[in-house]
Protein backbone atom coordinates (compact mmCIF):
# COMPACT_ATOMS: atom_id res chain seq x y z
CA UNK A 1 0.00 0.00 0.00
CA UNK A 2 0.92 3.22 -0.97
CA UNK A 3 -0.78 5.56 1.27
CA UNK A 4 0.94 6.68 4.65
CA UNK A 5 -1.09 5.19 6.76
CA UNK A 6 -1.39 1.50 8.37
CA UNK A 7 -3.82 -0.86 5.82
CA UNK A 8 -5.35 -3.83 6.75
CA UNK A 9 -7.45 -4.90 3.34
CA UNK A 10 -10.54 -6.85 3.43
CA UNK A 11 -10.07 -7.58 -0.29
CA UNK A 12 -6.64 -8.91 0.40
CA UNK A 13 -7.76 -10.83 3.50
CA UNK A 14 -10.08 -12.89 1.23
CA UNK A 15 -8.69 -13.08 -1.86
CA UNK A 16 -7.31 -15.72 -3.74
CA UNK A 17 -3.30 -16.18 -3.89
CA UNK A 18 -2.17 -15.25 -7.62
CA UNK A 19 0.80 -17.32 -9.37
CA UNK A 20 3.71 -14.92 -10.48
CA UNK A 21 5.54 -15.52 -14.08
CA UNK A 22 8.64 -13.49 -14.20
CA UNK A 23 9.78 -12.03 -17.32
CA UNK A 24 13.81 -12.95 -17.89
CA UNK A 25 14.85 -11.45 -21.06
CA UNK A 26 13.44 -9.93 -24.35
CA UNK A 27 10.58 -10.86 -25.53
CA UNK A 28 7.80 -9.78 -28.11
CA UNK A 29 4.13 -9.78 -28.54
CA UNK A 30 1.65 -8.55 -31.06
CA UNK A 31 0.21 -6.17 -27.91
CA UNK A 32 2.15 -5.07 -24.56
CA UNK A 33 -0.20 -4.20 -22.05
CA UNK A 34 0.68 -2.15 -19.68
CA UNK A 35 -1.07 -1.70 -15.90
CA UNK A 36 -2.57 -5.30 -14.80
CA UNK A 37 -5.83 -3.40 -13.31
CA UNK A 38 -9.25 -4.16 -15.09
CA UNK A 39 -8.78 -2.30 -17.37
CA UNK A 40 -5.30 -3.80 -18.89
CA UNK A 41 -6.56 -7.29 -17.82
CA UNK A 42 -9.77 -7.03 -19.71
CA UNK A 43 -7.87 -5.48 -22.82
CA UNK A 44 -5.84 -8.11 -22.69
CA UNK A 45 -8.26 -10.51 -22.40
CA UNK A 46 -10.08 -9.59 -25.88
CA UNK A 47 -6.74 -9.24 -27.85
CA UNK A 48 -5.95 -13.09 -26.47
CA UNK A 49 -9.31 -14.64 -27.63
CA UNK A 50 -8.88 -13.30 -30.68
CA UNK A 51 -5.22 -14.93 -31.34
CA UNK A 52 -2.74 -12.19 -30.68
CA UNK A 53 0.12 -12.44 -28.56
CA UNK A 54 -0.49 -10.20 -25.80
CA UNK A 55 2.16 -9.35 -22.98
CA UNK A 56 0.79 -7.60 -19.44
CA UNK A 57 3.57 -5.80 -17.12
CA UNK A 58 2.70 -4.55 -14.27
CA UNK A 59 4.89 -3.30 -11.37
CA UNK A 60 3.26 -5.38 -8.47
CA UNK A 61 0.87 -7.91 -9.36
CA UNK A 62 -2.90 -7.73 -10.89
CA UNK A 63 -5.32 -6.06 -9.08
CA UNK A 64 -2.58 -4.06 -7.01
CA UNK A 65 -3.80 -1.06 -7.25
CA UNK A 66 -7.09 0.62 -7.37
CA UNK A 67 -8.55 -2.38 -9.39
CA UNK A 68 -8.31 -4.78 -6.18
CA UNK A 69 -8.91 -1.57 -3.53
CA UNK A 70 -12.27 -0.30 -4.81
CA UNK A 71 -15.73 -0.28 -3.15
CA UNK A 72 -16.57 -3.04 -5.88
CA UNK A 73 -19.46 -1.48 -6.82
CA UNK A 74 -20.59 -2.41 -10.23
CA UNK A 75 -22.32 1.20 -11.63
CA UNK A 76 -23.36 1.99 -15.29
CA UNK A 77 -23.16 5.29 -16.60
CA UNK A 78 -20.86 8.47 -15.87
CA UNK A 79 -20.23 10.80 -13.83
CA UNK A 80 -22.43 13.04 -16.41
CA UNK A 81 -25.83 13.08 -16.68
CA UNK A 82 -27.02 11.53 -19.90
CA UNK A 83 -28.47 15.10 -21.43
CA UNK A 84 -25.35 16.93 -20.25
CA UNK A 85 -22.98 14.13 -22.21
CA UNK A 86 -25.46 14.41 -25.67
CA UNK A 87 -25.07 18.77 -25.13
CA UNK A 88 -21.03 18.33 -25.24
CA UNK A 89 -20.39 15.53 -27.68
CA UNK A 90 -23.67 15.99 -29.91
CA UNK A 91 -26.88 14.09 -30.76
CA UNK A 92 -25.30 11.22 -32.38
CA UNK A 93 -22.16 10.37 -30.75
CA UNK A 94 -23.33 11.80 -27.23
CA UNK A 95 -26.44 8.74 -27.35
CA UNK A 96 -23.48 6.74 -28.49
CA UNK A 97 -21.64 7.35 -25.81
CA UNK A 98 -24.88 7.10 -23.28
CA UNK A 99 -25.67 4.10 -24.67
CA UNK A 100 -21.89 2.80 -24.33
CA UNK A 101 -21.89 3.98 -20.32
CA UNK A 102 -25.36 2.40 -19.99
CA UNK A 103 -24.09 -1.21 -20.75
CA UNK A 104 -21.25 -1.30 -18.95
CA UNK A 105 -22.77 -3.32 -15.48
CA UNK A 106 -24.44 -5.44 -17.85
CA UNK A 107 -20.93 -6.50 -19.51
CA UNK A 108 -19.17 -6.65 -16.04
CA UNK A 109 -21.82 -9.49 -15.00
CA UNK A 110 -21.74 -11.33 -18.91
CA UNK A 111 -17.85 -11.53 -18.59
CA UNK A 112 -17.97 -12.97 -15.05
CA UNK A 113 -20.58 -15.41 -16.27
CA UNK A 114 -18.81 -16.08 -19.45
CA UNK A 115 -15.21 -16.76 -17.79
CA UNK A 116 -16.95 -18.59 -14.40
CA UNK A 117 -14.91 -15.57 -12.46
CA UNK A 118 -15.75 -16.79 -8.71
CA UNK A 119 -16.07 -12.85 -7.28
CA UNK A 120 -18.61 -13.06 -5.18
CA UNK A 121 -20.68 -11.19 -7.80
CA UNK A 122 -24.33 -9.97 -7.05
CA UNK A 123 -26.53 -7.99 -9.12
CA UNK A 124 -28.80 -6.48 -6.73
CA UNK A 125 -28.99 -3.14 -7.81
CA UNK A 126 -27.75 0.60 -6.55
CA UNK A 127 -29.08 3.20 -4.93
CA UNK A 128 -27.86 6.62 -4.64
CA UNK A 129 -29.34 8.63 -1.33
CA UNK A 130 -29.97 12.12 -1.01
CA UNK A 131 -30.17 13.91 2.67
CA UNK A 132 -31.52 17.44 1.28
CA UNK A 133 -34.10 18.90 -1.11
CA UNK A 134 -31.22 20.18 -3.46
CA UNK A 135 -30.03 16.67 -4.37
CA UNK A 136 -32.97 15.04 -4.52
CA UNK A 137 -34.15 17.41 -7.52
CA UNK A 138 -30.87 16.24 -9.47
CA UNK A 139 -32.09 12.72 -8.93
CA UNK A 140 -35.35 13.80 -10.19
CA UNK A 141 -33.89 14.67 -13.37
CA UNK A 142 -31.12 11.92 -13.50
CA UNK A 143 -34.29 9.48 -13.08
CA UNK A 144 -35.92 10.79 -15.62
CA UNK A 145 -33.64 11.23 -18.43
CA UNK A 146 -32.57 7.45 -17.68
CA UNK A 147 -36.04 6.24 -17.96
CA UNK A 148 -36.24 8.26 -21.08
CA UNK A 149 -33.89 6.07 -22.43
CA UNK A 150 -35.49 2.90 -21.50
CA UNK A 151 -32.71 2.49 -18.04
CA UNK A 152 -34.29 -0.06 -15.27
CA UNK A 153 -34.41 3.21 -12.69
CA UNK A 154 -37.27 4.68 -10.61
CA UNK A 155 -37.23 7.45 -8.26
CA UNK A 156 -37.52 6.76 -4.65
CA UNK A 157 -39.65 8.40 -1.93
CA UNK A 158 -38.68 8.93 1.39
CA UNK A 159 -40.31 5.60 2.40
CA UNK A 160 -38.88 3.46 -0.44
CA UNK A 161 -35.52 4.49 0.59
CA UNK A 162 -36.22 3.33 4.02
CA UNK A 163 -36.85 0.16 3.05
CA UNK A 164 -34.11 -0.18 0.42
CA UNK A 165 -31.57 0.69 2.62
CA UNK A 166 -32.44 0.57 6.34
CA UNK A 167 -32.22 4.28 7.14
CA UNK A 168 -34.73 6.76 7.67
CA UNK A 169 -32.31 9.91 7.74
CA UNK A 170 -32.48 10.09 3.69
CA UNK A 171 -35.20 12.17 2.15
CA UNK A 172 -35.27 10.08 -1.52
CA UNK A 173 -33.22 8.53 -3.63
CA UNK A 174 -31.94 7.02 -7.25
CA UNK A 175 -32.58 3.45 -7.53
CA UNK A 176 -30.55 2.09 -10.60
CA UNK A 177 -31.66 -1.59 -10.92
CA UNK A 178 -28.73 -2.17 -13.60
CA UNK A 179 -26.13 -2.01 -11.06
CA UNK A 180 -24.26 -4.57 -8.81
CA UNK A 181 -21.59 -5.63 -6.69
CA UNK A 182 -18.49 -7.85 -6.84
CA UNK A 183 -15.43 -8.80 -4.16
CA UNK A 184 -13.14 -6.24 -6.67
CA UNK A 185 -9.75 -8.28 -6.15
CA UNK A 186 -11.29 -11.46 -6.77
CA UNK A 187 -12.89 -10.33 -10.05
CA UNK A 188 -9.37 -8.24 -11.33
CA UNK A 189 -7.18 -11.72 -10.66
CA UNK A 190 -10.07 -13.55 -11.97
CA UNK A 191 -9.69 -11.51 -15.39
CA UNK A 192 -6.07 -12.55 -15.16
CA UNK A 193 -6.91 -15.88 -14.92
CA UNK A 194 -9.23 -15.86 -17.76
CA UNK A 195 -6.80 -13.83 -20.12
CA UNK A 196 -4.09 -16.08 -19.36
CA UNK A 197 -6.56 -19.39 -20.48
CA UNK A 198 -6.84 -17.05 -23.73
CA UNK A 199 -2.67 -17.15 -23.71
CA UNK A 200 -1.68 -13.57 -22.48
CA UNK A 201 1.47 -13.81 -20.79
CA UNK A 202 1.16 -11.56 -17.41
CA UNK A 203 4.51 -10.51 -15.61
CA UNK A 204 4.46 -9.22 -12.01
CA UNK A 205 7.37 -7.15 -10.59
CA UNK A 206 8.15 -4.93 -13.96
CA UNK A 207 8.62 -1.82 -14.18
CA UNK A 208 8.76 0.19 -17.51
CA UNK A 209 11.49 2.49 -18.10
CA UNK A 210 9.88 3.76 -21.52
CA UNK A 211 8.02 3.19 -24.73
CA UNK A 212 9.90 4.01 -27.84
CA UNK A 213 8.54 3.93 -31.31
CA UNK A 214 10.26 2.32 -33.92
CA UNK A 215 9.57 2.13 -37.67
CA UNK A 216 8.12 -1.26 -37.09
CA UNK A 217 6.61 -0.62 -33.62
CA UNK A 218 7.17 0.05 -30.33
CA UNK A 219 10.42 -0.95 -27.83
CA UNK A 220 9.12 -1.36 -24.16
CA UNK A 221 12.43 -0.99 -22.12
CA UNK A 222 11.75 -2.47 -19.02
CA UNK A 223 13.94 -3.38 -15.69
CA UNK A 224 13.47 -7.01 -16.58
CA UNK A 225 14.92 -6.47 -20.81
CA UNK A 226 13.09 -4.99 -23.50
CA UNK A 227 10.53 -6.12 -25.32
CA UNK A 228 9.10 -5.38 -29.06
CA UNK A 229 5.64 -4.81 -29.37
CA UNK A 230 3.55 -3.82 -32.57
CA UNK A 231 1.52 -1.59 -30.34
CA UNK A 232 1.53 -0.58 -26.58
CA UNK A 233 -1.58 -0.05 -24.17
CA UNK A 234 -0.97 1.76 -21.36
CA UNK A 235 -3.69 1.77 -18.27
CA UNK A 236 -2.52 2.65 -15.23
CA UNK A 237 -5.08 5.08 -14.46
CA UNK A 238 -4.36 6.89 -11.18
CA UNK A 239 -0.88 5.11 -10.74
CA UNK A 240 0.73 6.60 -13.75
CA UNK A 241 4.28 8.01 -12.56
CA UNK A 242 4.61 12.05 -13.19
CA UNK A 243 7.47 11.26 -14.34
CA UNK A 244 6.33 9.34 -17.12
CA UNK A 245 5.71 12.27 -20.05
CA UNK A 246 2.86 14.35 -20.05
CA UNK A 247 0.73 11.72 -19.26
CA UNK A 248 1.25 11.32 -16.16
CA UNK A 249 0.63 15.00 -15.52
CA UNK A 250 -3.18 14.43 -16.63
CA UNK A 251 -5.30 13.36 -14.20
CA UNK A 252 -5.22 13.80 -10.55
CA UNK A 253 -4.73 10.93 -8.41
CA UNK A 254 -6.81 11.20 -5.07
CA UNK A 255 -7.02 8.98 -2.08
CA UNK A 256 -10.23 6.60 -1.38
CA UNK A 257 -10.46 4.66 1.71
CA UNK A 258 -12.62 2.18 3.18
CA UNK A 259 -13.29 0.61 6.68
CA UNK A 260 -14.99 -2.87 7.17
CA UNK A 261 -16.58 -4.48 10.19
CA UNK A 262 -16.22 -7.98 11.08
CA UNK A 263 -19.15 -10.33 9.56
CA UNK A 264 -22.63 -8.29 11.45
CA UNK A 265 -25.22 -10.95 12.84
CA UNK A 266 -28.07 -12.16 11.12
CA UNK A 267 -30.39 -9.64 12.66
CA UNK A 268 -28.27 -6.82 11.52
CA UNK A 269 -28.09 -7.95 8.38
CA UNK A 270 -32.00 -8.55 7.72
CA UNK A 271 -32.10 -4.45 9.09
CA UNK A 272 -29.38 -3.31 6.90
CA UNK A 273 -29.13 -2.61 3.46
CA UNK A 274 -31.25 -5.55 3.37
CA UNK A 275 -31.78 -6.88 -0.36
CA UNK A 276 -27.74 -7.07 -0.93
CA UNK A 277 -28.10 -3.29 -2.77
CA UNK A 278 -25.08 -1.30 -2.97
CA UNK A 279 -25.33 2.90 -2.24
CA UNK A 280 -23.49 5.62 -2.44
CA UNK A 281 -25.05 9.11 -1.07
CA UNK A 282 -24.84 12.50 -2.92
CA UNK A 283 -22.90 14.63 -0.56
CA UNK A 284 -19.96 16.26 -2.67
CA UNK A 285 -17.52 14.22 -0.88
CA UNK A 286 -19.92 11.53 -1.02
CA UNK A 287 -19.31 8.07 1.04
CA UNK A 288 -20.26 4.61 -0.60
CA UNK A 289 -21.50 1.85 1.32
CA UNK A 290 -23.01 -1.90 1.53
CA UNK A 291 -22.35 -5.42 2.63
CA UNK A 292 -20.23 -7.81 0.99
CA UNK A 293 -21.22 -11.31 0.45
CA UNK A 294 -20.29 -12.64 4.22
CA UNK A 295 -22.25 -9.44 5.80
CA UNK A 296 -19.41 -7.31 6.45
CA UNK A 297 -21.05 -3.87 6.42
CA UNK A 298 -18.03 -1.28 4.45
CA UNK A 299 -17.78 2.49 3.57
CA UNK A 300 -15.75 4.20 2.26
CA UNK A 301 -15.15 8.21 1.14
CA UNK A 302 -12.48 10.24 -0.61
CA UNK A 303 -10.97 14.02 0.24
CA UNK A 304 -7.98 13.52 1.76
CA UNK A 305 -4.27 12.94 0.56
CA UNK A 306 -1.91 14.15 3.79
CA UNK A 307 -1.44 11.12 6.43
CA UNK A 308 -2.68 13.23 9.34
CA UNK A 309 -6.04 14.01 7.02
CA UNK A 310 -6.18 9.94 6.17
CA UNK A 311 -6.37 9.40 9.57
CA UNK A 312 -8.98 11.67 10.70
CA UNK A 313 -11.38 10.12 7.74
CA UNK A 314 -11.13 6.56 9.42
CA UNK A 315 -13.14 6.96 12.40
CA UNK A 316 -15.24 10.08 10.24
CA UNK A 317 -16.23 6.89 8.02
CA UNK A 318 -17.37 5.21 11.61
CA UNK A 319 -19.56 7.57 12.62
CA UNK A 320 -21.11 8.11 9.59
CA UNK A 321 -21.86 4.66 9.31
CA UNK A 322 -23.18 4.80 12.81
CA UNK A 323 -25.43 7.81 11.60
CA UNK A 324 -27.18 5.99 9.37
CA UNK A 325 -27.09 3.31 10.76
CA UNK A 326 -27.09 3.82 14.95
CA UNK A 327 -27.01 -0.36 15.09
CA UNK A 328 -23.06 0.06 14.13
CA UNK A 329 -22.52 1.63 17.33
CA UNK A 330 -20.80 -1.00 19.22
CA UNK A 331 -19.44 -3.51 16.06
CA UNK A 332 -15.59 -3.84 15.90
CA UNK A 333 -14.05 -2.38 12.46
CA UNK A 334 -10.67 -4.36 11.93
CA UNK A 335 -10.13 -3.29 8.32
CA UNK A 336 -9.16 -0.52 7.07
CA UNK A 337 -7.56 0.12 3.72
CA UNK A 338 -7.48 2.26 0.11
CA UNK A 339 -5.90 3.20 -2.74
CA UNK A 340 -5.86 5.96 -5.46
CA UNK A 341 -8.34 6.85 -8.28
CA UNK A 342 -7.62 8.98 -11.38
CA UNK A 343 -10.15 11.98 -11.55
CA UNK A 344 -9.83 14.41 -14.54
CA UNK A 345 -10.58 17.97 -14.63
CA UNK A 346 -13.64 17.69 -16.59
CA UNK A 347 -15.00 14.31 -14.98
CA UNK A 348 -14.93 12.47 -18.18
CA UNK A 349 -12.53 9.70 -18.72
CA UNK A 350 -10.18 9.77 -21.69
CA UNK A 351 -8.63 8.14 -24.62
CA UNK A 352 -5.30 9.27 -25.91
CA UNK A 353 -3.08 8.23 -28.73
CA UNK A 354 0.20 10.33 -29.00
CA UNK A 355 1.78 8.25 -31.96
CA UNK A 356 -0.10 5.68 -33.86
CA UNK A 357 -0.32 2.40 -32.07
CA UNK A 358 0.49 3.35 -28.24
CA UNK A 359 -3.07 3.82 -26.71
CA UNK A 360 -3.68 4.97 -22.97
CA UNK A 361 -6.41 5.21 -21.71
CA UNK A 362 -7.98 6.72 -18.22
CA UNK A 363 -10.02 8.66 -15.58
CA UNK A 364 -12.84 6.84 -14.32
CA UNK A 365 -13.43 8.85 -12.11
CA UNK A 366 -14.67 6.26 -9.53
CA UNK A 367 -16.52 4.75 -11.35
CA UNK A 368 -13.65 2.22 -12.72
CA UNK A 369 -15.14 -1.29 -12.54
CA UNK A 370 -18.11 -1.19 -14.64
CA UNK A 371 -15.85 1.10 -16.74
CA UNK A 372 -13.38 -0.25 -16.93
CA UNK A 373 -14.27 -3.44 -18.00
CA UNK A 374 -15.59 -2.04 -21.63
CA UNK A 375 -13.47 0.61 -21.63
CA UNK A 376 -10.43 -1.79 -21.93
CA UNK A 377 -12.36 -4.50 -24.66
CA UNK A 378 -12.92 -1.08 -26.78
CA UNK A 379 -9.18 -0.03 -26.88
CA UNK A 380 -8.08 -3.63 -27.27
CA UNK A 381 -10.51 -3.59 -30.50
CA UNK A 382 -9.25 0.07 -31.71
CA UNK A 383 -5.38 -0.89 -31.28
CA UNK A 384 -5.86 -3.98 -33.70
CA UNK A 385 -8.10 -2.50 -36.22
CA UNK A 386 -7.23 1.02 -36.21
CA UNK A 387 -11.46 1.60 -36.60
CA UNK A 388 -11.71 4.68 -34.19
CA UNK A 389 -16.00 4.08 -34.18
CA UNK A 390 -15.37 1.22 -32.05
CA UNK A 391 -13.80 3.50 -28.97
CA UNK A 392 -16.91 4.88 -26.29
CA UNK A 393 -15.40 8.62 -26.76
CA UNK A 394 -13.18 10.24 -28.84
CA UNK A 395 -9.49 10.09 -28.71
CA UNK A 396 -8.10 13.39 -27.11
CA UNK A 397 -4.79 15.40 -26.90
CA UNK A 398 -2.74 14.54 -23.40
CA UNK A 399 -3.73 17.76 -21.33
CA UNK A 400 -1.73 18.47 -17.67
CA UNK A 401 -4.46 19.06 -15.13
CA UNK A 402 -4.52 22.37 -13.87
CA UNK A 403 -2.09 23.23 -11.33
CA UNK A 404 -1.19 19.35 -10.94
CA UNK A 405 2.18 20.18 -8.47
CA UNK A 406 0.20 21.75 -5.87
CA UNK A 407 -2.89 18.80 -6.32
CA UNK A 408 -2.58 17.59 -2.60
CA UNK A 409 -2.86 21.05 -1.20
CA UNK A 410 -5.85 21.73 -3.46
CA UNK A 411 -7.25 18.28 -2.58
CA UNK A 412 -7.10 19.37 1.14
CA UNK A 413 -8.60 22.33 0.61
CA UNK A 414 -11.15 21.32 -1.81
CA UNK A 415 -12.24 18.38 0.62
CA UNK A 416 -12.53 21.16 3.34
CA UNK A 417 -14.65 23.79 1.38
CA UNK A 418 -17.11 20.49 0.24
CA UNK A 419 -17.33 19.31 3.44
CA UNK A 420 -18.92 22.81 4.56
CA UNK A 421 -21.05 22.64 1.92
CA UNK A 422 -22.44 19.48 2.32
CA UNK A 423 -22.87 19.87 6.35
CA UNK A 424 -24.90 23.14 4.95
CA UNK A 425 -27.18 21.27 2.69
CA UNK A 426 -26.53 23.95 -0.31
């Protein structure tokens, strides 16, 4: 774990062990991969089913970083509301692109059933909360211009909310029947498992030094030997290095963390978030929550980047758990853990080429699972065909996010000014 603060993962705690294949040499591949978090894993994936050689490096092992860390909360959609995305990109490639977002839950839960992924997957829906009259009318209009597009979502009342989720301090909510949930390390070394059946070679411990185009591809110098590659994927998301060209310089890597209790009993579990549903509330540094699969109640929140402000969000997590839930009171939370996310300055995620045939691709946003999962398919599908209608949003020039050295002091500050805000209900 990166962050500066003592981790004790739930997702590690229960996942399966992962068999490491070093990489001794040079080598060469039709694709190099490059990140082994969904999103490289599931790009890797499609390029091995359809006979390519494909080559995954990744500096720790799959699911390391934010891939295995997540809330693993399976949500369609973007950040965006569906009207906003058609007013930017346009009638045509804007439904395109809704239509793309709208799918992507449903593909999480095909691949896992496709591939037999054991990931304690559940598809039992999402619902997103709102404590004050201001986001409950966005909800009223994200519910509606779903439904206008034929989306399983309803608007809920105060009462329905209640019952969804346990709590009677919410006024409404967003009920988003698509969604799910899945044990998020399981499912990213599960896509390892499946794209090595397919015959993708996946190397732990490498770092890459630096991607050089040749006349005939690409040389990936690495710390383990080079290796030639006809074209390069890189998808590492939140952990790309600075360091590493502008590229790295483009998003803004921020700190989520999550606490779990132990396994609540039975009659805790029948009171809270009873029907396996997964939430997350609409605060501006909004908190996500649910059970996993052996009735460990977890939440989890963002805002913070500094150690000391890491470990003042740990027990804020508690007792906002406890607020909504005043059973939590007395339970024992042993884990505690988290990881980065990539957020970009417009909250859409991105697709960049800066030669022909090295692809990156990034900024979920949070919302990297369901994402993710089509997001790396569609660039695997672009980098061998070169047909640029079969990417979910146009490719883009690499742009530095604003003000990127100073991001952790404008991270603390932002998460302060929010915070206000929400406590104000405005």
């Amino acid at each position: 774990m990166e962050l500066p603060v003592n981790m004790n993962s739930l997702w590690e705690a229960t996942a399966q062990d992962w068999i490491h294949e070093k990489l001794d040499g040079p080598a060469e591949a039709a694709i190099v991969v490059i990140g082994a978090g969904i999103t490289g894993l599931s790009a890797a994936l499609k390029a091995a089913e359809a006979d390519h050689k494909v080559i995954v490096l990744d500096a720790h092992h799959p699911g390391w970083g934010a891939s295995g860390r997540n809330g693993g909360q399976v949500i369609p959609g973007l950040k965006e509301l569906p009207d906003e995305i058609v007013r930017r990109f346009g009638a045509d490639r804007g439904e395109q692109i809704v239509d793309f977002a709208g799918r992507t839950a449903e593909t999480v839960f095909e691949t896992i059933s496709h591939h037999h992924i054991d990931c304690d997957a559940h598809r039992g829906g999402w619902v997103e909360p709102a404590y004050h009259a201001r986001a409950l009318r966005g909800l009223v209009a994200k519910s509606e211009q779903w439904q206008a597009r034929n989306a399983d979502v309803e608007l809920l009342d105060k009462n329905a909310i209640a019952e969804a989720t346990g709590s009677d301090v919410f006024l409404g909510g967003f009920h988003d029947r698509r969604a799910g949930s899945v044990h998020p390390l399981k499912y990213s070394l599960g896509l390892g498992v499946a794209a090595r059946k397919a015959g993708a070679l996946i190397y732990s411990h490498v770092t890459v030094k630096s991607v050089d185009q040749q006349t005939d591809g690409f040389i990936v110098e690495t710390n383990k030997g080079q290796i030639r590659a006809d074209r390069v994927l890189m998808c590492t998301n939140g952990y790309t290095d600075p360091s590493f060209g502008p590229v790295g310089r483009s998003v803004a890597p921020v700190a989520s963390i999550q606490i779990a209790t132990d396994p609540l009993p039975d009659i805790l579990r029948q009171k809270i978030m009873p029907k396996g549903i997964s939430g997350s509330d609409t605060n501006r540094l909004l908190v996500y929550f649910r059970l996993d699969a052996e009735g460990r109640f977890l939440i989890g929140g963002r805002g913070a980047t500094f150690a000391s402000g890491l470990e003042r969000l740990f027990p804020k997590l508690q007792r906002h758990a406890t607020r909504m839930f005043p059973d939590l009171a007395d339970v024992t939370w042993p884990y505690r853990w988290g990881g980065l996310l990539a957020l970009t300055s417009d909250h859409y995620p991105k697709i960049h080429e800066p030669v022909p045939g090295f692809v990156m691709a990034m900024g979920y946003n949070g919302r990297g699972v369901a994402l993710a999962t089509q997001w790396g398919a569609a660039i695997s599908d672009y980098a061998l065909s070169g047909n640029k209608k079969l990417l979910p949003i146009p490719i883009t020039p690499i742009k530095q996010f604003p003000f990127h050295r100073l991001r952790t002091v404008g991270i603390e500050v932002a998460a302060f000014w929010y915070g206000f805000l929400d406590r104000m209900g405005v």
